[in-house]
N, C-alpha and C. Protein backbone atom coordinates (compact mmCIF):
# COMPACT_ATOMS: atom_id res chain seq x y z
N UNK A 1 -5.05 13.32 -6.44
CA UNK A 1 -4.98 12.14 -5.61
C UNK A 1 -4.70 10.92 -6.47
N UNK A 2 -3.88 9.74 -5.89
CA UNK A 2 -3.66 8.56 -6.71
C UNK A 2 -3.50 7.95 -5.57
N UNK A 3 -3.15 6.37 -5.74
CA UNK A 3 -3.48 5.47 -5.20
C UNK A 3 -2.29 4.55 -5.87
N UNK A 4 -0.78 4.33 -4.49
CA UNK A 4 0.26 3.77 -5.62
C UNK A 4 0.19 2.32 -4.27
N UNK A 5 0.14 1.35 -5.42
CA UNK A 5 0.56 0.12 -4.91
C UNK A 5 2.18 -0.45 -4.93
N UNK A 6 2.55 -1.26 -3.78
CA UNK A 6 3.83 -1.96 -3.51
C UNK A 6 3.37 -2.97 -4.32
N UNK A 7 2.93 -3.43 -5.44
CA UNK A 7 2.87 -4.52 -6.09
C UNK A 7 3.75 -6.30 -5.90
N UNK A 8 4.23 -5.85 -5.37
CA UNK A 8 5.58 -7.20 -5.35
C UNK A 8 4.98 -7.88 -4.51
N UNK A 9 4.21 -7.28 -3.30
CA UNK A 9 3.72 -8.61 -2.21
C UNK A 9 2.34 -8.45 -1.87
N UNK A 10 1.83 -7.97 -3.11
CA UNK A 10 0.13 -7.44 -2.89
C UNK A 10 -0.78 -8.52 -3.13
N UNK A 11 -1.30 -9.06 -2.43
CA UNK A 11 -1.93 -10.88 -3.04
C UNK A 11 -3.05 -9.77 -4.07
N UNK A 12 -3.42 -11.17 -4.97
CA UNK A 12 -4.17 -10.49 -6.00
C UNK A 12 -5.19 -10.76 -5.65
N UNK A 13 -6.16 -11.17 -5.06
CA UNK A 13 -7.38 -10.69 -4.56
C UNK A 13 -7.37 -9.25 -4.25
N UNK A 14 -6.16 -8.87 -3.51
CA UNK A 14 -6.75 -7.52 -3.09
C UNK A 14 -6.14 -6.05 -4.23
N UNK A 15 -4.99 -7.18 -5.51
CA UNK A 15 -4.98 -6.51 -6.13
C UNK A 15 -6.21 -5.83 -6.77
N UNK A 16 -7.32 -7.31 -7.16
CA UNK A 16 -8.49 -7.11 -8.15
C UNK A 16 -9.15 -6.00 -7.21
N UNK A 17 -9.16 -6.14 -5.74
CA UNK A 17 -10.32 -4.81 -5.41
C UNK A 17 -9.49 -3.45 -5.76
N UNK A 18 -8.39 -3.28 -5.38
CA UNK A 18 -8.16 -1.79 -5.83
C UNK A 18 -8.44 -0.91 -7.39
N UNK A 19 -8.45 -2.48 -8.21
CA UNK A 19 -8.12 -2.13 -9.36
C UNK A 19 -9.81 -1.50 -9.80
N UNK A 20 -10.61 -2.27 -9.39
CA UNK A 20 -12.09 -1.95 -9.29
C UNK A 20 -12.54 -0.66 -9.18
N UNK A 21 -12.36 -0.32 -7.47
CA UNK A 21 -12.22 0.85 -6.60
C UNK A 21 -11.35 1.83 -7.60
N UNK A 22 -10.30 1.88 -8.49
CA UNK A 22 -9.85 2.53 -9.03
C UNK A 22 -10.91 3.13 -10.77
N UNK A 23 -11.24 1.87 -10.78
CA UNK A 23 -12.05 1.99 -12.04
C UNK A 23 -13.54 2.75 -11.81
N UNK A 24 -13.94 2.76 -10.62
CA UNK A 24 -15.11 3.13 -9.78
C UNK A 24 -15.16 4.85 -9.77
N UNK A 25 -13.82 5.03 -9.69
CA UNK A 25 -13.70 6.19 -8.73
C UNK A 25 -12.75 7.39 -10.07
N UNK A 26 -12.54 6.31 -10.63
CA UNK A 26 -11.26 7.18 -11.79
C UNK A 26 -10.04 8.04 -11.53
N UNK A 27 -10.02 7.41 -10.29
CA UNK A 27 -8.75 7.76 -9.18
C UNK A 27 -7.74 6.87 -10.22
N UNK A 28 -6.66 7.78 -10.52
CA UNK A 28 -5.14 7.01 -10.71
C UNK A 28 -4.55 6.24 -10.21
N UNK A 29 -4.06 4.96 -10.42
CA UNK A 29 -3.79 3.84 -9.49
C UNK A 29 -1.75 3.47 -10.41
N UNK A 30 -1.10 3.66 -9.48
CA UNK A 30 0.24 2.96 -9.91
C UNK A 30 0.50 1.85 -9.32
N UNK A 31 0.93 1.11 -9.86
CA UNK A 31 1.60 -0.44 -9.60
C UNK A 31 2.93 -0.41 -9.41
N UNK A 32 3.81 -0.73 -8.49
CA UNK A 32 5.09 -0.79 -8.70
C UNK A 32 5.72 -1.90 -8.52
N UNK A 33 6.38 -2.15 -8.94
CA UNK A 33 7.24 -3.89 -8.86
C UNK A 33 8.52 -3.51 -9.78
N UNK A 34 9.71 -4.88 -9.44
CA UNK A 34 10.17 -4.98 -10.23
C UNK A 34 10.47 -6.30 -11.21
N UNK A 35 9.53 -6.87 -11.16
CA UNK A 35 8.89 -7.32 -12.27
C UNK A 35 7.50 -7.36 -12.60
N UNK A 36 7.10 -7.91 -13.50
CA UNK A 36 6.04 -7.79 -14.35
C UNK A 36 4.92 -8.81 -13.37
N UNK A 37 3.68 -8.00 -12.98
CA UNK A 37 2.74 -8.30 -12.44
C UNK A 37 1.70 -8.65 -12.96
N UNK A 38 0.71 -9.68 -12.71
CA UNK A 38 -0.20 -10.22 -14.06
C UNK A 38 -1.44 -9.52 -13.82
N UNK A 39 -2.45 -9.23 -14.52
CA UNK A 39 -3.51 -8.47 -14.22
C UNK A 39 -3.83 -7.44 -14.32
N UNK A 40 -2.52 -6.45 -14.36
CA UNK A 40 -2.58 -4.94 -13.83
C UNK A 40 -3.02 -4.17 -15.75
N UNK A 41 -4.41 -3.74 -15.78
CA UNK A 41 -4.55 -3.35 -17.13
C UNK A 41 -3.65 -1.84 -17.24
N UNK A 42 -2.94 -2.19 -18.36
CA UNK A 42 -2.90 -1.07 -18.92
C UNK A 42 -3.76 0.65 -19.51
N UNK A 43 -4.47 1.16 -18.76
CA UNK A 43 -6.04 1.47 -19.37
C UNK A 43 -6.04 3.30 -18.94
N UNK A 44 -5.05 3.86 -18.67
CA UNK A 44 -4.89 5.06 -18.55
C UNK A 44 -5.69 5.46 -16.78
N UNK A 45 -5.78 4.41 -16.26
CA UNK A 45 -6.69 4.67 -14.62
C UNK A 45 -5.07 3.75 -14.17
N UNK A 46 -5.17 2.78 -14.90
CA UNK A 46 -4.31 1.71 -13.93
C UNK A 46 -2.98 1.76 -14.86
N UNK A 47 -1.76 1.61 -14.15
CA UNK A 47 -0.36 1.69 -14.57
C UNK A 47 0.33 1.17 -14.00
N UNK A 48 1.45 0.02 -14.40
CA UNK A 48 2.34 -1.03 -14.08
C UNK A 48 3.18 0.01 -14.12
N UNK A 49 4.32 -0.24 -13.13
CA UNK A 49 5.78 0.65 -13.67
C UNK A 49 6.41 -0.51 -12.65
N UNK A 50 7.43 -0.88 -13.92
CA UNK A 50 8.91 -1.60 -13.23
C UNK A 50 10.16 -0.61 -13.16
N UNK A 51 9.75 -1.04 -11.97
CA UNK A 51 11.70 -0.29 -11.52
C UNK A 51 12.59 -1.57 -11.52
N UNK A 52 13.59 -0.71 -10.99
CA UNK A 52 15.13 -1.44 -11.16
C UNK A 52 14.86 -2.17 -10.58
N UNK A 53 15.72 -3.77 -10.71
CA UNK A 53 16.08 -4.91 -9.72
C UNK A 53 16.41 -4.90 -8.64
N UNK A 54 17.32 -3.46 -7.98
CA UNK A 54 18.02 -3.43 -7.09
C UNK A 54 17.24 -3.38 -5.63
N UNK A 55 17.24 -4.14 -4.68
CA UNK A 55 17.13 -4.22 -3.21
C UNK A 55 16.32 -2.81 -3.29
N UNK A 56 15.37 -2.60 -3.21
CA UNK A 56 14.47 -1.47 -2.27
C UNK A 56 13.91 -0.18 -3.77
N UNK A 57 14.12 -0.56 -5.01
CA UNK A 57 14.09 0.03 -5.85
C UNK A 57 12.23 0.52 -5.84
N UNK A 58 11.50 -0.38 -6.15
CA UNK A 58 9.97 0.09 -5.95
C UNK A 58 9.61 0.70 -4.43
N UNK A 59 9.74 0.62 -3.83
CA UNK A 59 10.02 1.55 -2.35
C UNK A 59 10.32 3.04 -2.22
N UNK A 60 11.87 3.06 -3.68
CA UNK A 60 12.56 4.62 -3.30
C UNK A 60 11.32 4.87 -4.45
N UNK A 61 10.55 4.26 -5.36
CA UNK A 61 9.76 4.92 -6.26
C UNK A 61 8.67 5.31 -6.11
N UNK A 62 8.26 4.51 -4.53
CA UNK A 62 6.85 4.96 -4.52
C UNK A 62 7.41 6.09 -3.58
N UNK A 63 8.02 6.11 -2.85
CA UNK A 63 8.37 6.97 -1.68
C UNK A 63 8.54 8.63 -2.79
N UNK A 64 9.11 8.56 -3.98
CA UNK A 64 9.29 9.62 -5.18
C UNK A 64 8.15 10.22 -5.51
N UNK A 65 7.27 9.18 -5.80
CA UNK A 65 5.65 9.37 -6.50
C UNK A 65 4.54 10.02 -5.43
N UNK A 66 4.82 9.52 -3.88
CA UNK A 66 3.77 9.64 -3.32
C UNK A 66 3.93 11.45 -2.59
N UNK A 67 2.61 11.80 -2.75
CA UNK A 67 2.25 12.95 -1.96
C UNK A 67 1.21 13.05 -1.01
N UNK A 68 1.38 13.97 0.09
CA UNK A 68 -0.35 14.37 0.64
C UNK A 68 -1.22 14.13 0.08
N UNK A 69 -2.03 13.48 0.63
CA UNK A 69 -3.51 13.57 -0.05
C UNK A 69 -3.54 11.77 -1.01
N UNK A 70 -2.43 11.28 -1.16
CA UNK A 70 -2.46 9.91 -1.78
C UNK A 70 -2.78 8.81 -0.73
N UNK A 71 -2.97 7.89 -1.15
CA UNK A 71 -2.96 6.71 -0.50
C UNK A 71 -1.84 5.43 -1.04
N UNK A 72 -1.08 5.04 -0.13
CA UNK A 72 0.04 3.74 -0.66
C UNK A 72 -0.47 2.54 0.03
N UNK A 73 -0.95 1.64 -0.57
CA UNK A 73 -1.14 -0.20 -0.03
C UNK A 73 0.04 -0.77 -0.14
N UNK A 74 0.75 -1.12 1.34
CA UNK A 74 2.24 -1.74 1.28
C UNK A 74 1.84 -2.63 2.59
N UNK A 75 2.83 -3.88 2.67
CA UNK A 75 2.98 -4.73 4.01
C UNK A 75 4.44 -4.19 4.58
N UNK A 76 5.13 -3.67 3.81
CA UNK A 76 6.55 -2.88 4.02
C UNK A 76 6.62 -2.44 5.20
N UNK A 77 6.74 -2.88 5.92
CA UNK A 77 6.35 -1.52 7.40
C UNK A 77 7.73 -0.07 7.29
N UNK A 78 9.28 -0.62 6.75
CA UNK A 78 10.25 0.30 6.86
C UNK A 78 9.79 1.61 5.45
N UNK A 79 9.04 0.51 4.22
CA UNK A 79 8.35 1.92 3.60
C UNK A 79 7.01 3.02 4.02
N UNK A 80 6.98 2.27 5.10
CA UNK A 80 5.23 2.56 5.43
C UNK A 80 5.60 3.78 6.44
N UNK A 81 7.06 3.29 7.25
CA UNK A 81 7.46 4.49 8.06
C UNK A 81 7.57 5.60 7.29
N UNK A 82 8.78 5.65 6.08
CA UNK A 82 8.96 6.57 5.21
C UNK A 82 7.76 7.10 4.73
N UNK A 83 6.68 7.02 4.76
CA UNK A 83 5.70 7.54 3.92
C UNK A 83 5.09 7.92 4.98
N UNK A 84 4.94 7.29 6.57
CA UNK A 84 4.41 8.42 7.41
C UNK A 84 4.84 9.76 7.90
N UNK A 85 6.33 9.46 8.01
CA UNK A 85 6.68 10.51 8.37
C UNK A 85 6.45 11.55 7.04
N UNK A 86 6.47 11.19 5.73
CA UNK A 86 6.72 12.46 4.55
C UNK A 86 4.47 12.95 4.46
N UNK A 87 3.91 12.42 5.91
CA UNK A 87 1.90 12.17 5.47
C UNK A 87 1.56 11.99 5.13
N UNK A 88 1.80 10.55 4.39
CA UNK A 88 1.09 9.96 3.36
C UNK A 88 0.35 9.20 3.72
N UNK A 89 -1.11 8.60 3.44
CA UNK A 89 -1.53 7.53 4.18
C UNK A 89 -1.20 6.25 3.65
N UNK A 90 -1.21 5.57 4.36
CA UNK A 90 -0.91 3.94 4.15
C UNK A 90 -1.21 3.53 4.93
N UNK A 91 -2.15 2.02 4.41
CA UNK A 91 -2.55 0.89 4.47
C UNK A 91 -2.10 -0.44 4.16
N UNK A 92 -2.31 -1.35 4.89
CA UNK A 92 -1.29 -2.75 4.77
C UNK A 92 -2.72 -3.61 4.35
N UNK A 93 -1.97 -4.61 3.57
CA UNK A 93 -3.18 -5.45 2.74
C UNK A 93 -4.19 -6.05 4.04
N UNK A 94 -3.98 -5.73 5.18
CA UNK A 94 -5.20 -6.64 5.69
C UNK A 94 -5.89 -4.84 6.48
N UNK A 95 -6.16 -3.96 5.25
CA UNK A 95 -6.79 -2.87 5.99
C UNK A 95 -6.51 -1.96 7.19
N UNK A 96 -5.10 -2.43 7.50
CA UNK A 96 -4.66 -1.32 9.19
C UNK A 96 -3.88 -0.07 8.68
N UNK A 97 -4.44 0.94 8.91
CA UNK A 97 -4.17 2.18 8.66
C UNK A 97 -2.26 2.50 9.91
N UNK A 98 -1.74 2.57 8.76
CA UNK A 98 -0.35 3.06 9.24
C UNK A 98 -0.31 4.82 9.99
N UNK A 99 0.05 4.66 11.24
CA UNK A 99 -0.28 6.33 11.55
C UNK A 99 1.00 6.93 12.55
N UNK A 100 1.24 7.92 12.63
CA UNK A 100 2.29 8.31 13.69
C UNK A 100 2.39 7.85 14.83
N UNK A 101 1.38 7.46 15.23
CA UNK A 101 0.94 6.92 16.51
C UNK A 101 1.27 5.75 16.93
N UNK A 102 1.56 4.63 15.82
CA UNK A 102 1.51 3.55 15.47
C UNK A 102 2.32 2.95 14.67
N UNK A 103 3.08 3.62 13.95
CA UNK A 103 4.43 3.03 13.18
C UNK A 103 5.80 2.81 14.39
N UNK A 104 6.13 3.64 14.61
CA UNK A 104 7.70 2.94 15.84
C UNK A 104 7.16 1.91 16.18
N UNK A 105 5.89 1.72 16.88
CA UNK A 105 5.98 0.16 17.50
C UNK A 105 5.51 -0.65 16.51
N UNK A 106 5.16 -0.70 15.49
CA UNK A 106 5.08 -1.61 14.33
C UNK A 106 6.37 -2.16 13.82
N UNK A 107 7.44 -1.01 13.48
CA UNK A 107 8.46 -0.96 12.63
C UNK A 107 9.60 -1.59 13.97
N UNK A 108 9.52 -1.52 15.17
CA UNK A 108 10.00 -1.85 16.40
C UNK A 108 9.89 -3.52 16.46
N UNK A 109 8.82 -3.93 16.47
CA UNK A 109 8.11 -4.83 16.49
C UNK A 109 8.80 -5.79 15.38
N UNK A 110 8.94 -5.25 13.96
CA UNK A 110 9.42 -6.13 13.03
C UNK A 110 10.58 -6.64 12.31
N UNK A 111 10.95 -4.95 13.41
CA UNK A 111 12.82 -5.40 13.84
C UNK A 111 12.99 -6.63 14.63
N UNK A 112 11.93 -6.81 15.58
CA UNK A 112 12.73 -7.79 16.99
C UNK A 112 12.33 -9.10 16.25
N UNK A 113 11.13 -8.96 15.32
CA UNK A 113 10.83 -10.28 14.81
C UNK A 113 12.06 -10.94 13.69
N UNK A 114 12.82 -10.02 12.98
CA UNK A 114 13.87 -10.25 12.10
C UNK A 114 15.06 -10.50 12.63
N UNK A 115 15.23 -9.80 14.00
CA UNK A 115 16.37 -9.82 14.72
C UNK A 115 16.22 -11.73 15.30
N UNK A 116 15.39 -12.04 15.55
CA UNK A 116 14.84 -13.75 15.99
C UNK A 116 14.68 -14.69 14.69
N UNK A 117 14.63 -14.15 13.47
CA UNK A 117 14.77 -14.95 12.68
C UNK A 117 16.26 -15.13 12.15
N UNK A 118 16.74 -13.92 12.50
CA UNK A 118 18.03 -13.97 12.16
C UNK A 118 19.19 -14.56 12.75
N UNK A 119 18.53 -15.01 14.07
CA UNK A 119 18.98 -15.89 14.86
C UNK A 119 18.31 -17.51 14.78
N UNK A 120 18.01 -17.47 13.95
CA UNK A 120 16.86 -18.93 14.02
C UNK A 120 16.14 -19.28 14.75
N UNK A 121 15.75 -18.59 15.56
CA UNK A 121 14.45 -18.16 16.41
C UNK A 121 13.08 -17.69 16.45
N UNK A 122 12.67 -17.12 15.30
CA UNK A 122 12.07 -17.15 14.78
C UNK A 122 10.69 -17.74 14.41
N UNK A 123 9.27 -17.49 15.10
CA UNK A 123 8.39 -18.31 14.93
C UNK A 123 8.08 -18.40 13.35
N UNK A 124 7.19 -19.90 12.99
CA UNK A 124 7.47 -20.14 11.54
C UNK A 124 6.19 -19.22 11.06
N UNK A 125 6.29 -18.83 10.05
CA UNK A 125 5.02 -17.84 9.35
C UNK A 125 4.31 -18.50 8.35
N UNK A 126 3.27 -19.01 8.21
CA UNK A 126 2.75 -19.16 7.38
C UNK A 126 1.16 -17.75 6.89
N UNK A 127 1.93 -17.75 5.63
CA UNK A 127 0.89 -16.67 5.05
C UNK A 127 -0.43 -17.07 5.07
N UNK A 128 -1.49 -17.00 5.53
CA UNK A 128 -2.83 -16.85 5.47
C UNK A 128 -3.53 -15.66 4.88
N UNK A 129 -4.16 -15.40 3.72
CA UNK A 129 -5.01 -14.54 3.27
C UNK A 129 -5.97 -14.94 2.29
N UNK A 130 -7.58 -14.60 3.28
CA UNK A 130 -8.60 -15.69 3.04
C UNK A 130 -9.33 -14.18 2.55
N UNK A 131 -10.75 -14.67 2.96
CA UNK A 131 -12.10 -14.17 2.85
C UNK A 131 -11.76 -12.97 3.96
N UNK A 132 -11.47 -13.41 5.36
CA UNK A 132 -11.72 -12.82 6.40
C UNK A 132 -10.69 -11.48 6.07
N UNK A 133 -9.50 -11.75 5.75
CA UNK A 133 -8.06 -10.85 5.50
C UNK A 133 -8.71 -9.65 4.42
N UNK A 134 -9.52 -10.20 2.82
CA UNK A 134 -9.77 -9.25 2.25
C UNK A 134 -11.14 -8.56 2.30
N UNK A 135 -12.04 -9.12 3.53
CA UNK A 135 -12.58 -8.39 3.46
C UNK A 135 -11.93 -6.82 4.38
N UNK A 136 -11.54 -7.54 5.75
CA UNK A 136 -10.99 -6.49 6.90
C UNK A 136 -10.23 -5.47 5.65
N UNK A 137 -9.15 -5.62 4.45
CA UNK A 137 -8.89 -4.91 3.59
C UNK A 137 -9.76 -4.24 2.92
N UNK A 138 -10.96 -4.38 2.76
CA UNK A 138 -11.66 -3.68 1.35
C UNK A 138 -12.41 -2.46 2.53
N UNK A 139 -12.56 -3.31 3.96
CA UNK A 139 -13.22 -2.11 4.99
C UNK A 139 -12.06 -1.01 5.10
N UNK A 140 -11.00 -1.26 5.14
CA UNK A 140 -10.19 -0.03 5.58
C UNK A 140 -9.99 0.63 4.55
N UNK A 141 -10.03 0.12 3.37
CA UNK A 141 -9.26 0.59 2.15
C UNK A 141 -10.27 1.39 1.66
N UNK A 142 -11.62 1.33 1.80
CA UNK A 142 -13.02 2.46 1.74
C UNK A 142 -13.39 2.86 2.76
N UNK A 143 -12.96 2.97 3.53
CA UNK A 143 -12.61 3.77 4.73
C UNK A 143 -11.34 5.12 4.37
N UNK A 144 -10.30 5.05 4.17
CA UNK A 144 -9.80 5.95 4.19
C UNK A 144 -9.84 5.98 2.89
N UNK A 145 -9.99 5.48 1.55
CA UNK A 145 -10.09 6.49 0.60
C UNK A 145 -11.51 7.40 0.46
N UNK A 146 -12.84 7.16 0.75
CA UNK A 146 -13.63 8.20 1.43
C UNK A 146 -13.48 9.47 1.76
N UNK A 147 -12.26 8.84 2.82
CA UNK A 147 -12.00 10.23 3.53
C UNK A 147 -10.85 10.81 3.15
N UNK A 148 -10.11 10.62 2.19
CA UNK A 148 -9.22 11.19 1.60
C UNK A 148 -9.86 11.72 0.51
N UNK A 149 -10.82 11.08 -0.49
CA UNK A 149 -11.95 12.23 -1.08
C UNK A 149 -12.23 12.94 -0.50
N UNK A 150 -13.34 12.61 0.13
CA UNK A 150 -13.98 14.02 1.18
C UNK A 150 -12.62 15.18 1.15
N UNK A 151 -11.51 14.63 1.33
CA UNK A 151 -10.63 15.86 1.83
C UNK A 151 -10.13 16.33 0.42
N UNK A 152 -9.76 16.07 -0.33
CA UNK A 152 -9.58 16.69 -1.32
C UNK A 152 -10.61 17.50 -2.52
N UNK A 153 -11.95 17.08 -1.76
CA UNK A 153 -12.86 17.55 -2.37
C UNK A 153 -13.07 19.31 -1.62
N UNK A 154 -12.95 18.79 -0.51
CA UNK A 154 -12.70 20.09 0.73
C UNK A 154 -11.77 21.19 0.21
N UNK A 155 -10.65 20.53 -0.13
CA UNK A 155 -9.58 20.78 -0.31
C UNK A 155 -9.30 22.00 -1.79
N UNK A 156 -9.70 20.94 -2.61
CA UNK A 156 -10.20 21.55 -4.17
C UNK A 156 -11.38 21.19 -4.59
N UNK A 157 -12.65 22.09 -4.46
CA UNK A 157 -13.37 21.65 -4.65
C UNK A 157 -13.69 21.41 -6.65
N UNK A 158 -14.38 20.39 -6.23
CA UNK A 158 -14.43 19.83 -7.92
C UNK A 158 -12.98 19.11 -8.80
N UNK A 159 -12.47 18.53 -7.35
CA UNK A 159 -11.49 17.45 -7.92
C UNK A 159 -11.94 16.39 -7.56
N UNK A 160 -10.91 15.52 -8.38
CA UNK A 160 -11.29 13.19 -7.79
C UNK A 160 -12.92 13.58 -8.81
């Protein structure tokens, strides 16, 4: 089991909890970006990897890296699809568990919102992520890694 982050739009508050939770747990944690992210220790638990510059490059890498049984933290919703459909779990920085059930109308949803910005229509966004945002994150994010232990413990016992 590992634990790969979309690094590029991960606010660092909620970088510092994974990195914790990673150090806690001695679960493998990847970082992906393509550039250089501040914070992320080098320490054989935690690992920066830059990919290419190109449009969607940390995306095709985590989408490469990730398997059953992992967990990916992305706001991506078009990577978040890709990783549901291949069963991966994923979580978006404010803790909402990405699920079959629940991605088309997410990924639906953020089409029509792009399709209105792309028209200049578009309501204006301002990013908010407080107290309230990381905590609702740190609940989901020990929430399903729990239970993605539990399952791999099930699974193989005397792994994680």
């Amino acid at each position: 089991m590992k634990i790969l982050v979309d690094a590029d739009s991960c606010p660092k508050s909620t970088r510092e909890t994974i990195i914790r939770a990673l150090k806690r747990t001695g679960i493998q944690g990847i970082f992906t970006a393509n550039r250089p992210i501040p914070g992320i220790p080098s320490d054989g638990i935690c690992k920066m990897e830059l990919c290419k510059t190109y449009h969607g490059a940390a995306d095709d890498r985590i989408v490469e890296l990730a398997e059953p049984g992992d967990l990916v933290i992305t706001r991506d919703i078009p990577l978040a699809s890709r990783l549901v459909e291949a069963h991966i779990s994923v979580l978006d920085d404010r803790g909402r568990l990405y699920t079959k059930e629940n991605i088309r109308e997410r990924l639906s949803l953020r089409d029509f919102m792009v399709g209105l910005a792309e028209q200049g229509l578009g309501p204006e966004r301002i990013a908010n992520y407080g107290k309230k945002e990381l905590k609702a994150f740190a609940d989901g994010f020990d929430r399903e890694l729990q239970r993605l232990i539990r399952q791999a413990q099930d699974t193989y016992p005397g792994s994680v």
